[in-house]
C-alpha atoms as a PDB file:
ATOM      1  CA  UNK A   1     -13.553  42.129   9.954  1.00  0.00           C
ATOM      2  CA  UNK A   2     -12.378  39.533   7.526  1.00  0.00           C
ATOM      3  CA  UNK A   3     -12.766  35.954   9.458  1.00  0.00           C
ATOM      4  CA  UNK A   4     -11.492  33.564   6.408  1.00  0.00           C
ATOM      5  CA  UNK A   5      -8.793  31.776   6.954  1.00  0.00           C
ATOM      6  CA  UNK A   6      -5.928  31.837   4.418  1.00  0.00           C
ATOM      7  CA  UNK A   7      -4.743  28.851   2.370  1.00  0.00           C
ATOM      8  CA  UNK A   8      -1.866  28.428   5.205  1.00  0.00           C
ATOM      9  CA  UNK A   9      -3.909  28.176   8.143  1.00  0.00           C
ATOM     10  CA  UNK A  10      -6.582  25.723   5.918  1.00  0.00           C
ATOM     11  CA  UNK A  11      -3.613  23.586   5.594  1.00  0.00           C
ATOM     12  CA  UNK A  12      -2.370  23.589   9.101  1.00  0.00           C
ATOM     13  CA  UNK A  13      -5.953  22.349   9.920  1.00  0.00           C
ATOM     14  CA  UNK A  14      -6.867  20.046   7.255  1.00  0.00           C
ATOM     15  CA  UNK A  15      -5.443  16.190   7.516  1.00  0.00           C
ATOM     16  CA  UNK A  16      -3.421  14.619   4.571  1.00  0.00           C
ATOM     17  CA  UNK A  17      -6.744  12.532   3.600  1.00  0.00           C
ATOM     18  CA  UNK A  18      -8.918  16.050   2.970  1.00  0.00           C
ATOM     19  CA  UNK A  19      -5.781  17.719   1.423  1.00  0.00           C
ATOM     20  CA  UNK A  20      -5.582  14.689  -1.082  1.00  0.00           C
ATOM     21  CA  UNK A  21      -9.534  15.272  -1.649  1.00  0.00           C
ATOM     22  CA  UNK A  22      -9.285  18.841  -2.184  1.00  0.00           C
ATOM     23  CA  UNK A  23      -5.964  17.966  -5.085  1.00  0.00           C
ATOM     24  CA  UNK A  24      -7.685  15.497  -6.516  1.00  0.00           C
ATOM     25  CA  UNK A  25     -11.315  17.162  -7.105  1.00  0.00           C
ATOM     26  CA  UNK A  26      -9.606  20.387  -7.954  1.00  0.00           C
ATOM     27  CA  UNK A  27      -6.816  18.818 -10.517  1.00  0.00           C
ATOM     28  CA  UNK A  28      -8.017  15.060 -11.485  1.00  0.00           C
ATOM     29  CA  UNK A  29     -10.019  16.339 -14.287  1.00  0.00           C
ATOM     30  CA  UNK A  30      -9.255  14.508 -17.589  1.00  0.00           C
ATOM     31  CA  UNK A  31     -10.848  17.463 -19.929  1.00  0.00           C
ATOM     32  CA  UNK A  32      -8.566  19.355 -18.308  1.00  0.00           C
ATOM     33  CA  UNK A  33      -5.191  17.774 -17.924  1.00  0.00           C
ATOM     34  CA  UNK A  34      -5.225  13.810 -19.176  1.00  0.00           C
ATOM     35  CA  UNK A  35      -1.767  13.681 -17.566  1.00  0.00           C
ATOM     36  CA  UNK A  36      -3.124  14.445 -13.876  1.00  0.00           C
ATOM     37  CA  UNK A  37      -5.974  12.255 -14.746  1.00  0.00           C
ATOM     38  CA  UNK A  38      -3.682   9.173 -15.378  1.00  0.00           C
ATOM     39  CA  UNK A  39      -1.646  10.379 -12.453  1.00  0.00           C
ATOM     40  CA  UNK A  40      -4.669  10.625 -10.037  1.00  0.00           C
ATOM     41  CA  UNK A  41      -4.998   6.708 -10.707  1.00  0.00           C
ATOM     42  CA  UNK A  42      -1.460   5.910  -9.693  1.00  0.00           C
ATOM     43  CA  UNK A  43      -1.854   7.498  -6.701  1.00  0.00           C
ATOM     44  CA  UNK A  44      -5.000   5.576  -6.353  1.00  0.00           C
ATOM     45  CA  UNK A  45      -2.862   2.639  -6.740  1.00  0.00           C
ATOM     46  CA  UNK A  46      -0.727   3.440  -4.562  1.00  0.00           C
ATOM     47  CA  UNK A  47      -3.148   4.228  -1.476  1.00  0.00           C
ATOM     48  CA  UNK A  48      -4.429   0.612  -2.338  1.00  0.00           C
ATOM     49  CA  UNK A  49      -1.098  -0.841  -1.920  1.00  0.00           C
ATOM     50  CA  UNK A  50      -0.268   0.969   0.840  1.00  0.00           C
ATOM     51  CA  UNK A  51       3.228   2.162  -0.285  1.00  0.00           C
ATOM     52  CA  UNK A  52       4.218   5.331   1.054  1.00  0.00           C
ATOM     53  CA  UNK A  53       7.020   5.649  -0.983  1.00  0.00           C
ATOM     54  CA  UNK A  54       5.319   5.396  -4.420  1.00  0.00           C
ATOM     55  CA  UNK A  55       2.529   7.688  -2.818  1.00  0.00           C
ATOM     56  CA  UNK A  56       5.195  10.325  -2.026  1.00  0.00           C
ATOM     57  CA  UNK A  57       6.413   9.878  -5.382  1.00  0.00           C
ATOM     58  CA  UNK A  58       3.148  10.404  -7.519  1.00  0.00           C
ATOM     59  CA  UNK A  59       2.326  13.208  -5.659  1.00  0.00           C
ATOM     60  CA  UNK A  60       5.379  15.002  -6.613  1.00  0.00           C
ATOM     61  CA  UNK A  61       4.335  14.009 -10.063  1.00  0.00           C
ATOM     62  CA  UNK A  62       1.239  15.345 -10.087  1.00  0.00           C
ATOM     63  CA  UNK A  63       2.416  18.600  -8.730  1.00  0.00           C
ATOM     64  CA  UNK A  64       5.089  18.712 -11.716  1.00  0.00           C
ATOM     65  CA  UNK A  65       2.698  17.501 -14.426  1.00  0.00           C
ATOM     66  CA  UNK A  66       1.379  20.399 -17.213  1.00  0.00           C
ATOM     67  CA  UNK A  67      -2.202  21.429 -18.043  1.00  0.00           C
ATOM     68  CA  UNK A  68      -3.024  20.304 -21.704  1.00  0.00           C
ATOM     69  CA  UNK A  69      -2.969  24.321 -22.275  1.00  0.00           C
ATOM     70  CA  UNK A  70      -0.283  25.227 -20.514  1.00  0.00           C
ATOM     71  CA  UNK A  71       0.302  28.295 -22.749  1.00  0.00           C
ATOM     72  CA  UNK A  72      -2.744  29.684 -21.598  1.00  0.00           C
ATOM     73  CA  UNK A  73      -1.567  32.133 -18.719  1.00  0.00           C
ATOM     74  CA  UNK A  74      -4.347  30.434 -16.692  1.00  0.00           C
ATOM     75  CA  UNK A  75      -3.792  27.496 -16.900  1.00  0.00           C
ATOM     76  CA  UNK A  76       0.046  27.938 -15.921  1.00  0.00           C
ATOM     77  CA  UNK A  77      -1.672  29.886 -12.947  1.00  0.00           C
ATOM     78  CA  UNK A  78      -3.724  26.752 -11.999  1.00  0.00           C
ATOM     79  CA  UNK A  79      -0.109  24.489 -12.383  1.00  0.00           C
ATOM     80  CA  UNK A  80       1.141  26.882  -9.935  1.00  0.00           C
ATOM     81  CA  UNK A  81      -1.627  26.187  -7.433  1.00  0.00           C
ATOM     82  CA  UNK A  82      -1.840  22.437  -7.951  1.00  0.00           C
ATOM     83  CA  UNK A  83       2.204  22.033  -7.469  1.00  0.00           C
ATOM     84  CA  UNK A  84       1.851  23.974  -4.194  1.00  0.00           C
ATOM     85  CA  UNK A  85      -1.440  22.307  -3.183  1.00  0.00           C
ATOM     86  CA  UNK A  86       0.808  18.854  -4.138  1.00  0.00           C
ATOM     87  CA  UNK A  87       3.831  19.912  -1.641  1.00  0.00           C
ATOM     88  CA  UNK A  88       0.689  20.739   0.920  1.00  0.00           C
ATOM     89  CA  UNK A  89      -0.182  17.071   0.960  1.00  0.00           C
ATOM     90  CA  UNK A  90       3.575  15.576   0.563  1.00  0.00           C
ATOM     91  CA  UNK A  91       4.716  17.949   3.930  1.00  0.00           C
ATOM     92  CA  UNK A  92       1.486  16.510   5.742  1.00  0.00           C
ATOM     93  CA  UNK A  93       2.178  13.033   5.162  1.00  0.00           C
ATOM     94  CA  UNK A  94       5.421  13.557   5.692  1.00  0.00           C
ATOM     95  CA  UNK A  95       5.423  14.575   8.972  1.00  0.00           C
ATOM     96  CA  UNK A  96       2.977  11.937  10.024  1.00  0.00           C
ATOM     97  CA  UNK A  97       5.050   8.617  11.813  1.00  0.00           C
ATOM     98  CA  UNK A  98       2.340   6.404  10.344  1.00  0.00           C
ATOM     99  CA  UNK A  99      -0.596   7.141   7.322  1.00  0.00           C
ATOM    100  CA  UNK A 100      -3.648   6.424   8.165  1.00  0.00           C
ATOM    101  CA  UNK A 101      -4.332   4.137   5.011  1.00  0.00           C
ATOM    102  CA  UNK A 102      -8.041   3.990   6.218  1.00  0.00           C
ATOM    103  CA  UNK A 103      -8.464   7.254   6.011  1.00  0.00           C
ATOM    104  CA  UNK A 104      -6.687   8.113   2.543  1.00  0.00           C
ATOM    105  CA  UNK A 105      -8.544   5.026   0.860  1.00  0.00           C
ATOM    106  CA  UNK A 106     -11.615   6.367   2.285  1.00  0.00           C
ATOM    107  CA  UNK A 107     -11.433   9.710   0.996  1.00  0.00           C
ATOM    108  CA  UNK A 108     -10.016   8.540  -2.897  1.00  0.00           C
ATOM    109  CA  UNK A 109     -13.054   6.291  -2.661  1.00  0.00           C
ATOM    110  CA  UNK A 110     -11.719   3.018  -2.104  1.00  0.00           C
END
């Protein structure tokens, strides 16, 4: 019997702080992508200054932004995942009333 859980029912589980840690560790990789590097540091910034609004907003960006080898039909593959990882942690914080700016800062390292 297969017990893992699928990336759904990971989600439903997992606050917006260890989604954001999983996103960032996965996708924050400047060998990778420099663009989700730089945006991984605005949305740094933006946990420091507590704005939800410009959180929301770089979040979105990173889950738009391109792999440096985006014609490599893995690395579009690995876009895929990181936009839909990125909507993951925009629904969850979202549907909170308040963020727990304690908890985000904590898990970005600040």
């Amino acid at each position: 019997m297969n017990t893992e859980k699928t990336p759904e029912a990971k989600e439903k589980e997992a606050s917006p702080a260890e989604l954001l840690t999983e996103l960032l560790e996965k996708y924050a990789h400047p060998e990778d992508s420099k663009e989700h590097a730089k945006i991984a540091g605005k949305i740094i910034d933006a946990i420091a200054a507590r704005n939800r609004e410009k959180l929301l907003m770089q979040l979105e960006y990173f889950g738009n932004a391109r792999i440096d080898k985006s014609s490599d039909s893995r690395a579009q593959m690995v876009e895929v995942s990181c936009a839909r990882e990125s909507r993951a942690v925009i629904r969850e914080l979202e549907a909170v009333q308040k963020v727990n700016w304690e908890e985000l800062s904590k898990a970005v390292g600040i």
